[in-house]
N, C-alpha and C. Protein backbone atom coordinates (compact mmCIF):
# COMPACT_ATOMS: atom_id res chain seq x y z
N UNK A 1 -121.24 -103.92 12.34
CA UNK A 1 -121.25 -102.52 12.69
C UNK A 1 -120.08 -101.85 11.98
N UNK A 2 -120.47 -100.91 11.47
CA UNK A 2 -119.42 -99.71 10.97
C UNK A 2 -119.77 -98.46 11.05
N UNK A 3 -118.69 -97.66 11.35
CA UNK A 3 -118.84 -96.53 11.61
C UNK A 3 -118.22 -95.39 11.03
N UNK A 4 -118.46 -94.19 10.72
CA UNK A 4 -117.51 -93.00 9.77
C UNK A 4 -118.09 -92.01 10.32
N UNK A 5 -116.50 -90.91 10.92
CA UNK A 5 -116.56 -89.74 11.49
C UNK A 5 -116.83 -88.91 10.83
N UNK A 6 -117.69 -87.87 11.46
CA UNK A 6 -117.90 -86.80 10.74
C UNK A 6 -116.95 -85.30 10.97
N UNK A 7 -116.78 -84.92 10.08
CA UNK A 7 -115.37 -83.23 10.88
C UNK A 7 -116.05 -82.31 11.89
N UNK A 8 -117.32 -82.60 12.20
CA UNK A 8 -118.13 -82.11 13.47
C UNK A 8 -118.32 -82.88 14.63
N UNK A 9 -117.45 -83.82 14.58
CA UNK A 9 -117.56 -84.59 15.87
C UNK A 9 -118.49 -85.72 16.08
N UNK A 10 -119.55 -85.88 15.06
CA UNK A 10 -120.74 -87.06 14.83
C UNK A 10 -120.10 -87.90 14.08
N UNK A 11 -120.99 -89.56 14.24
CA UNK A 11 -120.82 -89.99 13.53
C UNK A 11 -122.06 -90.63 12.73
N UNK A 12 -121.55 -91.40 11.97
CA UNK A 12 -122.81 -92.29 10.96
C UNK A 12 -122.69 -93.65 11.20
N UNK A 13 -123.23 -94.55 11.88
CA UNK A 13 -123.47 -95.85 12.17
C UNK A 13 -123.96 -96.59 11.07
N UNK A 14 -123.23 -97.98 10.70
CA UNK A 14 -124.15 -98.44 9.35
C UNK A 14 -124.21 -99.91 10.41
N UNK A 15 -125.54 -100.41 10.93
CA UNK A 15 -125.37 -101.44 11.60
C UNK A 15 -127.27 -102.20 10.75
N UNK A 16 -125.92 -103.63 11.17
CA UNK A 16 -127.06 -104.74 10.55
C UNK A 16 -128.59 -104.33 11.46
N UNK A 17 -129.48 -105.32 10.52
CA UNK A 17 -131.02 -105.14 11.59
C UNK A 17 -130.75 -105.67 12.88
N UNK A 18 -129.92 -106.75 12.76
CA UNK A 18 -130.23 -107.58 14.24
C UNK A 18 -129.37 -106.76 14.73
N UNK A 19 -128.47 -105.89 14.97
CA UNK A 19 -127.85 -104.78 15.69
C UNK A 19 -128.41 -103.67 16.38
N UNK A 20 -129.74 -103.35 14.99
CA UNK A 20 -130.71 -102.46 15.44
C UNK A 20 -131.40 -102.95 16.57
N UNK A 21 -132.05 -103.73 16.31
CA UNK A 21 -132.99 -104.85 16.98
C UNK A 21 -132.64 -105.00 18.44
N UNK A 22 -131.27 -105.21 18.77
CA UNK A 22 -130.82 -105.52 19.48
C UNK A 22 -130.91 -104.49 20.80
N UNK A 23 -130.30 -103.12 19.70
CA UNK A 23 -129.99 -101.66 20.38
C UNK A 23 -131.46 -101.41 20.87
N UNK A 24 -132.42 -101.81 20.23
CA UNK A 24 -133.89 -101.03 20.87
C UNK A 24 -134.42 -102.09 21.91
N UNK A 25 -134.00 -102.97 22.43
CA UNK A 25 -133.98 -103.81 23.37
C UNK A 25 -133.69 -103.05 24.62
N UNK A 26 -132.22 -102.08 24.37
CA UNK A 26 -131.49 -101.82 25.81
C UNK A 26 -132.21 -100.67 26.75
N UNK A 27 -132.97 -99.99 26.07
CA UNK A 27 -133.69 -99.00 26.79
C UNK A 27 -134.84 -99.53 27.78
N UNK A 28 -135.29 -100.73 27.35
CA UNK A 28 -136.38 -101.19 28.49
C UNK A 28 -135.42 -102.35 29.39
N UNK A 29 -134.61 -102.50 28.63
CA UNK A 29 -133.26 -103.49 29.62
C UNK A 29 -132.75 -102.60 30.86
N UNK A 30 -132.33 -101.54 30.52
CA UNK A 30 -131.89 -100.69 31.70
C UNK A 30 -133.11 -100.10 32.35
N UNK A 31 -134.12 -99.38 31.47
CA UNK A 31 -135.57 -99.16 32.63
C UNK A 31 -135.74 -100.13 33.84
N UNK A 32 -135.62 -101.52 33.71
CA UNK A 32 -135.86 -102.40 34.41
C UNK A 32 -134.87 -102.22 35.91
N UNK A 33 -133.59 -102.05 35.15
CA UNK A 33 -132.30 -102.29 36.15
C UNK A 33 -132.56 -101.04 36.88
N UNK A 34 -133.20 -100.09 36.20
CA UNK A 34 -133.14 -98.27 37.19
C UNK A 34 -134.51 -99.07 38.38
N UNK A 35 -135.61 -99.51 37.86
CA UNK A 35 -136.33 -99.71 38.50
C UNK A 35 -136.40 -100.57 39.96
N UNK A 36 -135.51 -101.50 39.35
CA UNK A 36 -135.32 -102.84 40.13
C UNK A 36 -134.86 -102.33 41.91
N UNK A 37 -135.20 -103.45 42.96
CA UNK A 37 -134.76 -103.06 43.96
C UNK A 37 -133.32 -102.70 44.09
N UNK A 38 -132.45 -101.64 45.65
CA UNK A 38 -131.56 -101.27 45.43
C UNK A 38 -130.72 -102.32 45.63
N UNK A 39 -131.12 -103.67 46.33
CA UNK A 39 -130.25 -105.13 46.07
C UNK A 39 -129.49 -105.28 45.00
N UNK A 40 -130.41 -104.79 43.85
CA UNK A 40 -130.35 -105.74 42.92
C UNK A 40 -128.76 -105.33 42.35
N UNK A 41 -127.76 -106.16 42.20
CA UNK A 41 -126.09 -106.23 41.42
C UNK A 41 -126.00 -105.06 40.49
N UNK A 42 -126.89 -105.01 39.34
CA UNK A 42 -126.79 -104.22 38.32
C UNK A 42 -127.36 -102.61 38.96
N UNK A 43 -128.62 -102.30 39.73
CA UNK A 43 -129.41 -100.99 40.29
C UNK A 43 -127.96 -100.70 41.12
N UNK A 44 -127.34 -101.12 41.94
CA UNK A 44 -126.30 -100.87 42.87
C UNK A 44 -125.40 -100.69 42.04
N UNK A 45 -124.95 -101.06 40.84
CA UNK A 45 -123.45 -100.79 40.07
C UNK A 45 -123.87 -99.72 39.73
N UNK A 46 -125.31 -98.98 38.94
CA UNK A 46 -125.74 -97.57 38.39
C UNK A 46 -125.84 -96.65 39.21
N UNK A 47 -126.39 -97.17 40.81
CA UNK A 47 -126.29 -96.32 41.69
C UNK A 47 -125.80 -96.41 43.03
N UNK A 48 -124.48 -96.46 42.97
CA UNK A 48 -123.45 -96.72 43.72
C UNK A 48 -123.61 -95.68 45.08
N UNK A 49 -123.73 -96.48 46.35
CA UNK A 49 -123.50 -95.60 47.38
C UNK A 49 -122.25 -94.58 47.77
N UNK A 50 -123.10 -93.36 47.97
CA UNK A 50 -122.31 -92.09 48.66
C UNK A 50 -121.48 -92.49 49.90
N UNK A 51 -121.87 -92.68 50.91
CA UNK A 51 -121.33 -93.45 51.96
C UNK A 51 -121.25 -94.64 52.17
N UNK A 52 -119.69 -95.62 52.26
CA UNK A 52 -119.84 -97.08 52.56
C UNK A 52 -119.81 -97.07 54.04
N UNK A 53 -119.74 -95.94 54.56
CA UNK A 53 -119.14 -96.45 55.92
C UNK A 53 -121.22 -96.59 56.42
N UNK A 54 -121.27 -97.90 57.30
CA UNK A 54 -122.78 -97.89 57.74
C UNK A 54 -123.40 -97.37 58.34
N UNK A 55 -122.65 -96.53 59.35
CA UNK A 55 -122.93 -95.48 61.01
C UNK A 55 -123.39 -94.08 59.53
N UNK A 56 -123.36 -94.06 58.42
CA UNK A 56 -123.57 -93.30 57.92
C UNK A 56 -124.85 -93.38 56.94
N UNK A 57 -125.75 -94.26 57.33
CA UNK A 57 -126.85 -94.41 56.58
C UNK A 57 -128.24 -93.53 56.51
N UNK A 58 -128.28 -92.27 57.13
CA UNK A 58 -129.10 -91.26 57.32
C UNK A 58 -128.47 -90.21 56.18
N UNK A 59 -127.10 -90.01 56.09
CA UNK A 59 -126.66 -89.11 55.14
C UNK A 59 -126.47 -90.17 53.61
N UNK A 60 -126.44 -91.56 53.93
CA UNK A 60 -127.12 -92.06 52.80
C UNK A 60 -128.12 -91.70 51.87
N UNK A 61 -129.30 -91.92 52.77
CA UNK A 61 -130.40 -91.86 52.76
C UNK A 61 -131.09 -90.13 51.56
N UNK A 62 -130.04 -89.43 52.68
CA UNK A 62 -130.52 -87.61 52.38
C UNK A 62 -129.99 -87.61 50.60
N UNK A 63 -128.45 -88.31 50.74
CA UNK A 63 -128.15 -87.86 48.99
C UNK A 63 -128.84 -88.69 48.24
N UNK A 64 -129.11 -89.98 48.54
CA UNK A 64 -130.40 -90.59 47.51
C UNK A 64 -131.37 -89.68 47.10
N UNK A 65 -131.72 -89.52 47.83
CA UNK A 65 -133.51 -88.45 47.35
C UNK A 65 -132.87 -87.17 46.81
N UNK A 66 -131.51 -86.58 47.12
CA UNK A 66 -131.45 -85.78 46.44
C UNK A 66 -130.59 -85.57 45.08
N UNK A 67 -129.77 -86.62 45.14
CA UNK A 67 -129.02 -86.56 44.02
C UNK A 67 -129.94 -87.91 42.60
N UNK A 68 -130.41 -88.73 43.36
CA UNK A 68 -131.28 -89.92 42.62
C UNK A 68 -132.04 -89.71 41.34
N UNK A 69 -133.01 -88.59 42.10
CA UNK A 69 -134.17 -88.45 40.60
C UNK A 69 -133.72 -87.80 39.68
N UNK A 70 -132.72 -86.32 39.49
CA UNK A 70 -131.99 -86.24 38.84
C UNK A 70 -131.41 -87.19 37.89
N UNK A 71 -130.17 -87.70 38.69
CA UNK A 71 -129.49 -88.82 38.01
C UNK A 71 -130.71 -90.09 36.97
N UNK A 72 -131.39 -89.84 37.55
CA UNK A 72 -132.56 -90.73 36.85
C UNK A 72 -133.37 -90.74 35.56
N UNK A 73 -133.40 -89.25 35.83
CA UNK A 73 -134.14 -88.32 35.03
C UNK A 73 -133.35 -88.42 33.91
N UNK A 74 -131.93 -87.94 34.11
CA UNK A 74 -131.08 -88.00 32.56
C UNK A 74 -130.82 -89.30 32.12
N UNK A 75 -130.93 -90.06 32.68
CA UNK A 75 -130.58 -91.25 32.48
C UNK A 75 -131.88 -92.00 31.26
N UNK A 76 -132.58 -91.46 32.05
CA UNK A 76 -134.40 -92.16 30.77
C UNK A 76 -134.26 -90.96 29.57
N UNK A 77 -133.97 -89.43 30.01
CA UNK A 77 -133.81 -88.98 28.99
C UNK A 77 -133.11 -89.40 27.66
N UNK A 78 -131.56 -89.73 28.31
CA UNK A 78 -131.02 -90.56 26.92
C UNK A 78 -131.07 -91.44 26.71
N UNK A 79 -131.84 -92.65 27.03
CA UNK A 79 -132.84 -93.64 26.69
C UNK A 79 -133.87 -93.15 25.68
N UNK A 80 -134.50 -92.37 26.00
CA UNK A 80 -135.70 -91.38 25.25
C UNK A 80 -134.40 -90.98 23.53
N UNK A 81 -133.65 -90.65 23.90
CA UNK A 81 -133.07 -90.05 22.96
C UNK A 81 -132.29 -91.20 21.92
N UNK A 82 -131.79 -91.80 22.64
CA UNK A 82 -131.40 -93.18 21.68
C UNK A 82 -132.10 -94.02 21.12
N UNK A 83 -133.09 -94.38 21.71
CA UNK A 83 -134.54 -94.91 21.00
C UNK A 83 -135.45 -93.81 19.87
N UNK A 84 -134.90 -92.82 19.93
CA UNK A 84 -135.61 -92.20 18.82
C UNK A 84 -134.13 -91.96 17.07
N UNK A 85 -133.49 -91.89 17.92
CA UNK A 85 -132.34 -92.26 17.04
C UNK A 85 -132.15 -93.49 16.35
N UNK A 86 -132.71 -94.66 16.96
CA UNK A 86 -132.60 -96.04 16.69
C UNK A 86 -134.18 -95.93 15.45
N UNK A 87 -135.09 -95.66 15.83
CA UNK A 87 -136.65 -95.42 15.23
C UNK A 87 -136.28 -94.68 13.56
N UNK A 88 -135.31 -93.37 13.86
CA UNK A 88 -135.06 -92.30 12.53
C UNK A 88 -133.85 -93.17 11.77
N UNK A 89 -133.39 -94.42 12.07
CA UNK A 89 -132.27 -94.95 11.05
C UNK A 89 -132.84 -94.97 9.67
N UNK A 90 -132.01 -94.69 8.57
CA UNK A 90 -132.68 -94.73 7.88
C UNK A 90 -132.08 -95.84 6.87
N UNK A 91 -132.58 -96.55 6.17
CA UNK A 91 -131.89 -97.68 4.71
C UNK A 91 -131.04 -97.42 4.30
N UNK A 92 -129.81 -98.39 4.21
CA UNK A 92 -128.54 -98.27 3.38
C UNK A 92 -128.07 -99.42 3.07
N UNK A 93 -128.87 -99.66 1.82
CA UNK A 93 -128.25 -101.39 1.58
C UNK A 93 -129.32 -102.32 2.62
N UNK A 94 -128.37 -103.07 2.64
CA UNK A 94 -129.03 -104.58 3.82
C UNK A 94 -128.88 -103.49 5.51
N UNK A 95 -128.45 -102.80 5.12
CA UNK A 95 -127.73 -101.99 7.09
C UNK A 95 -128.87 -101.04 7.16
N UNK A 96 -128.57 -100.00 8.11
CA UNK A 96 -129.12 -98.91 8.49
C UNK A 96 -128.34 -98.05 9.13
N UNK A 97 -128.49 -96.73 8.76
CA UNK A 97 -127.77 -95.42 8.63
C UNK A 97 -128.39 -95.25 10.10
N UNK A 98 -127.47 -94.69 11.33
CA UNK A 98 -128.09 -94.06 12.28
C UNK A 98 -127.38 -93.22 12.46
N UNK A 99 -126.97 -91.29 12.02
CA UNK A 99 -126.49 -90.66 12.35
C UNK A 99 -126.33 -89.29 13.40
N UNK A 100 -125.57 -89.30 14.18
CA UNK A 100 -125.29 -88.99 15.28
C UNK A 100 -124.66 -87.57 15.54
N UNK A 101 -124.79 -86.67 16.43
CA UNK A 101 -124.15 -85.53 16.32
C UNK A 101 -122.86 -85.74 17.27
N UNK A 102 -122.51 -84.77 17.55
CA UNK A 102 -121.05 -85.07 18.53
C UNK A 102 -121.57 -84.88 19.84
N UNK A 103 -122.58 -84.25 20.05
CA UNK A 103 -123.21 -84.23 21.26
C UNK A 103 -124.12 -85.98 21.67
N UNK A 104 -124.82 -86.13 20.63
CA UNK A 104 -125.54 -87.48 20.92
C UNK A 104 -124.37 -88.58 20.92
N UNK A 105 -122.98 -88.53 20.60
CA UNK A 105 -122.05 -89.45 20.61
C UNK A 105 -121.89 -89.57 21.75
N UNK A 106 -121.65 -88.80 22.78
CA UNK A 106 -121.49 -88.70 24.23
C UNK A 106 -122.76 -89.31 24.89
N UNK A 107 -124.43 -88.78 24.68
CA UNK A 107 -125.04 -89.24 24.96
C UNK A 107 -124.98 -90.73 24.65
N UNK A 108 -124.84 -91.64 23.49
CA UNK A 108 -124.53 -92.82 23.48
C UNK A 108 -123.96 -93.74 24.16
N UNK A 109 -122.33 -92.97 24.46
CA UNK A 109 -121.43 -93.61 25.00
C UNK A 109 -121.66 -93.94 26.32
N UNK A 110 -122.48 -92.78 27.41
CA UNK A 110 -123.34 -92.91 28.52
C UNK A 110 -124.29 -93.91 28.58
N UNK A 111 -125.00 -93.95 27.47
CA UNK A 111 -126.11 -95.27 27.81
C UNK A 111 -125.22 -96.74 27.58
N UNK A 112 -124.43 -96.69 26.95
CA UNK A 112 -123.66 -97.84 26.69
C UNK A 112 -122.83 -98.03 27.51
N UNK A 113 -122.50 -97.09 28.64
CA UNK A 113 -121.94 -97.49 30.26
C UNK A 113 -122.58 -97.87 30.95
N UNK A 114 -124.05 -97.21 30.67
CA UNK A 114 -124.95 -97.43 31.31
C UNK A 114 -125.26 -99.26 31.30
N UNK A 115 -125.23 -99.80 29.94
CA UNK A 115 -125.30 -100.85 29.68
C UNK A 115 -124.22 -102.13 30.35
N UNK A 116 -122.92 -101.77 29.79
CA UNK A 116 -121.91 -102.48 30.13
C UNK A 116 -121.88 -102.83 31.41
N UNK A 117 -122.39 -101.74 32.67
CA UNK A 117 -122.19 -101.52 34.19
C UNK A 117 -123.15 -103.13 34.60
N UNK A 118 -124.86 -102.42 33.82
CA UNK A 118 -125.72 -103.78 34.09
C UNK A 118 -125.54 -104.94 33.90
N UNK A 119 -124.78 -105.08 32.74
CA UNK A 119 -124.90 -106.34 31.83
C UNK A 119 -123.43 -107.20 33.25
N UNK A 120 -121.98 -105.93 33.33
CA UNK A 120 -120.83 -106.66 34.35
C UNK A 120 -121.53 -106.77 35.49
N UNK A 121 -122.20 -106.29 36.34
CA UNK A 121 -122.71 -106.73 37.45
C UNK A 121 -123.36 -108.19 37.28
N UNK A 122 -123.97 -107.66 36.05
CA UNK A 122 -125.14 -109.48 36.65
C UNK A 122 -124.15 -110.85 36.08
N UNK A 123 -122.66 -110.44 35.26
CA UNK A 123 -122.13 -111.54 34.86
C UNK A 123 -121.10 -111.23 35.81
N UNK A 124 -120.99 -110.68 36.57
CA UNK A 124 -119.66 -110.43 37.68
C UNK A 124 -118.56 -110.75 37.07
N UNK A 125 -118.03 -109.58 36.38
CA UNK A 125 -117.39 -109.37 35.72
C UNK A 125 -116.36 -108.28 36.47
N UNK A 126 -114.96 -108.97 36.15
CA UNK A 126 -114.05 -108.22 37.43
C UNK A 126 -112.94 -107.39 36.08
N UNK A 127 -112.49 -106.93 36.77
CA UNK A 127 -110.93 -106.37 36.02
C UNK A 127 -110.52 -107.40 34.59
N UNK A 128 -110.25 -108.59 35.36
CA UNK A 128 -109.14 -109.43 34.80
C UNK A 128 -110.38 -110.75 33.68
N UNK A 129 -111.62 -110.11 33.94
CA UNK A 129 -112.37 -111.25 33.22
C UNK A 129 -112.07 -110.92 31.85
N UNK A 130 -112.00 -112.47 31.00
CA UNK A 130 -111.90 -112.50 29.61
C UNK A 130 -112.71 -113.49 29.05
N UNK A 131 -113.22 -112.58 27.76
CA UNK A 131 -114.50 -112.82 27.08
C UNK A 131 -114.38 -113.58 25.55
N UNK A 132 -113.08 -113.74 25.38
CA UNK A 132 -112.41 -114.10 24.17
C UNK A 132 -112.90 -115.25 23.38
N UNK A 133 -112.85 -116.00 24.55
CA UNK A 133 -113.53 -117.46 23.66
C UNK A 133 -114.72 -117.34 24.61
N UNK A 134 -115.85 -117.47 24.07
CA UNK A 134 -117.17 -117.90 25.01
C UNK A 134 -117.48 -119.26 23.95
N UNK A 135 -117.62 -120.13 25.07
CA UNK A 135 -117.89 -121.55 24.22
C UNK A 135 -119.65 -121.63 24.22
N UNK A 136 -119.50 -122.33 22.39
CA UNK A 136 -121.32 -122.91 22.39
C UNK A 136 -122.19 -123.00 23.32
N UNK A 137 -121.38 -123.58 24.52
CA UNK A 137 -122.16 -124.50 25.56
C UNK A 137 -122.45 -123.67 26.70
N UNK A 138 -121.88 -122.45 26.84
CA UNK A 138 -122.28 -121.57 27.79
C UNK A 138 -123.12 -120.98 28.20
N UNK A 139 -124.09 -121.38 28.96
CA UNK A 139 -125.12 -120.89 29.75
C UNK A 139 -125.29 -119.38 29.36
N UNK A 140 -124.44 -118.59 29.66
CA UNK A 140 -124.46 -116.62 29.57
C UNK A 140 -123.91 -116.60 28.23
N UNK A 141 -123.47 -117.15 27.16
CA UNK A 141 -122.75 -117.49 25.69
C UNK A 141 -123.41 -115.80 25.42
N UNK A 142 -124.83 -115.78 25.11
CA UNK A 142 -125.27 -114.68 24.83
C UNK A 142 -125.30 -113.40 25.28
N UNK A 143 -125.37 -113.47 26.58
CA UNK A 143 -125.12 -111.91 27.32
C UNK A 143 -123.64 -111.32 27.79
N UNK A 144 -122.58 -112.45 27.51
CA UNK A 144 -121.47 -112.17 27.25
C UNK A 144 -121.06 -111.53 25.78
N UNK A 145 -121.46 -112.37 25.19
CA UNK A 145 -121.66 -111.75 23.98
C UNK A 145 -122.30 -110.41 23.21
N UNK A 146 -123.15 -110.35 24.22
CA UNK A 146 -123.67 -109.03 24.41
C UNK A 146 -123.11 -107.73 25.19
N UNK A 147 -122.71 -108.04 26.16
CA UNK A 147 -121.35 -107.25 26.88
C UNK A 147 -119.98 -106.77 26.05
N UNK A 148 -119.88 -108.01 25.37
CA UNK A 148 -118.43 -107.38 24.25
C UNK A 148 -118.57 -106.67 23.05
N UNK A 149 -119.89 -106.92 22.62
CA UNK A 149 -120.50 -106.06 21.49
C UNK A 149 -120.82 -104.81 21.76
N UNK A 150 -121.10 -104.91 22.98
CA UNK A 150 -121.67 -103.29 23.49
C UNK A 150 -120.19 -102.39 23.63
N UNK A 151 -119.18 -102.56 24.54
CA UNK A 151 -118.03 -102.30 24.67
C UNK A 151 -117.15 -102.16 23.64
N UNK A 152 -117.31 -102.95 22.95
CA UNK A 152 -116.72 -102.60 21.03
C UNK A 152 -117.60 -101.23 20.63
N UNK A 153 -119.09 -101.06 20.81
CA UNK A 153 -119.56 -99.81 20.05
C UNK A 153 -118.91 -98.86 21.06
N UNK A 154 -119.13 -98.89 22.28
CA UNK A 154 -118.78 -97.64 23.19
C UNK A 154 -116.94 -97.78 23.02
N UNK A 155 -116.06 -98.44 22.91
CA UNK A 155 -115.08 -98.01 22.50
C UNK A 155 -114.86 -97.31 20.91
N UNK A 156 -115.74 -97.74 19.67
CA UNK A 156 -115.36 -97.24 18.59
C UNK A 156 -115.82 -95.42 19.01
N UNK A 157 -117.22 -95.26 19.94
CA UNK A 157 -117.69 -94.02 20.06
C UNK A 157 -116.24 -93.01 20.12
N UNK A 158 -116.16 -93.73 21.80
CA UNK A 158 -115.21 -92.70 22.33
C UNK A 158 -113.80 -92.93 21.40
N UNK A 159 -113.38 -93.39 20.52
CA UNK A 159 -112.37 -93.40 20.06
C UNK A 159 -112.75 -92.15 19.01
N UNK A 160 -113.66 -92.01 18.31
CA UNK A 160 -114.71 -90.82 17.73
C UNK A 160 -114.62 -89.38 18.21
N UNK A 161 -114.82 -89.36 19.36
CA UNK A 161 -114.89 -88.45 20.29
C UNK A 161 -113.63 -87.73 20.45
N UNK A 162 -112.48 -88.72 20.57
CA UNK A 162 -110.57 -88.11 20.72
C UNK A 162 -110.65 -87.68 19.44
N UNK A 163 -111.11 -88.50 18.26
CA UNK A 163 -110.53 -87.60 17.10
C UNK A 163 -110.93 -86.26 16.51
N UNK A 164 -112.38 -85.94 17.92
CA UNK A 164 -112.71 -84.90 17.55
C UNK A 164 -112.05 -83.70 18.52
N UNK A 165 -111.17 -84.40 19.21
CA UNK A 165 -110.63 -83.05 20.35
C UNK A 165 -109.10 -82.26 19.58
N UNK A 166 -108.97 -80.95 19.74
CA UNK A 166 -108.55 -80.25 19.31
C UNK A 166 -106.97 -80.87 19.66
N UNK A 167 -105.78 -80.55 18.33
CA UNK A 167 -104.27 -81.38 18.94
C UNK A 167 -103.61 -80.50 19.96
C-alpha cells in the first residue's frame, strides 16, 4: 500500500490486487457483523449500549429503534460507497489507483473503524494487546494480520486528514 496527498484533502491509494481483493471482502464482512445477533462481541462493539445500568432496559430498548436504523443506514451507505470506489480503481503498473476525495477519506476511515472494532472484538483485543510478532503457527495468524493492516490504512488516512487541517 501507498499512498499520496492531494492539496484538497484526498488522497490516491496505489494498493496491490490482493489489497484490493481483500478491501472488497470487508463490506459483506461487516454486513454480517451489523446483521448478526445483539450477543454477538463484534454487533455489541458497533452498537454499544445507551444504558449499562439494567433497571434501565425499556429506555434501552426506545434508543435502539430510534437511534439504530439511522446509525445503520450510514453505515451500509459507506459500505455502498467504498465498494464502488474499490470497483472504479483504476491500473497503475502491477497496483491500482483508488482515488479519494477528502470527504470519502473520512468516509473510509469510518468503515475501517468500523472494521478494526469487528475484527478487536472477535480477537479480544484489549489496550495493551501486541500484534508484532504473530507466529506461522497461529491459529488467528491471519485475522490478526488483518487487524494490523487495516489500522496501518486507517492510520495513514487520518494522518492525511491532519495534513489537510488548516495551521
Amino acid at each position: 500500500m501507498r499512498f499520496r496527498t492531494a492539496p484538497d484533502g484526498g488522497v490516491d491509494l496505489l494498493l496491490d490486487p490482493i489489497e484490493v481483493g481483500f478491501l472488497q471482502t470487508l463490506p459483506d464482512q461487516l454486513r454480517a457483523c451489523y446483521e448478526a445477533p445483539a450477543d454477538d462481541p463484534a454487533r455489541a462493539r458497533l452498537f454499544p449500549r445507551a444504558y449499562l445500568d439494567p433497571t434501565e432496559e425499556t429506555a434501552e430498548r426506545e434508543w435502539q429503534a430510534l437511534a439504530q436504523p439511522g446509525l445503520l443506514r450510514d453505515r451500509l451507505d459507506a459500505l455502498a460507497t467504498m465498494q464502488a470506489h474499490l470497483e472504479a480503481a483504476t491500473p497503475r503498473g502491477r497496483r491500482r489507483r483508488v482515488t479519494l476525495g477528502a470527504s470519502d477519506v473520512a468516509l473510509w476511515a469510518a468503515v475501517l473503524n468500523d472494521v478494526r472494532l469487528a475484527f478487536g472484538a472477535r480477537l479480544g483485543v484489549e489496550d495493551d494487546t501486541d500484534f508484532s510478532r504473530i507466529g506461522p503457527d497461529d491459529p488467528l495468524g491471519a485475522e490478526k494480520a488483518a487487524y494490523v493492516w487495516c489500522s496501518a490504512l486507517q492510520g495513514a488516512l487520518v494522518e492525511a486528514m491532519l495534513l489537510g487541517l488548516p495551521d
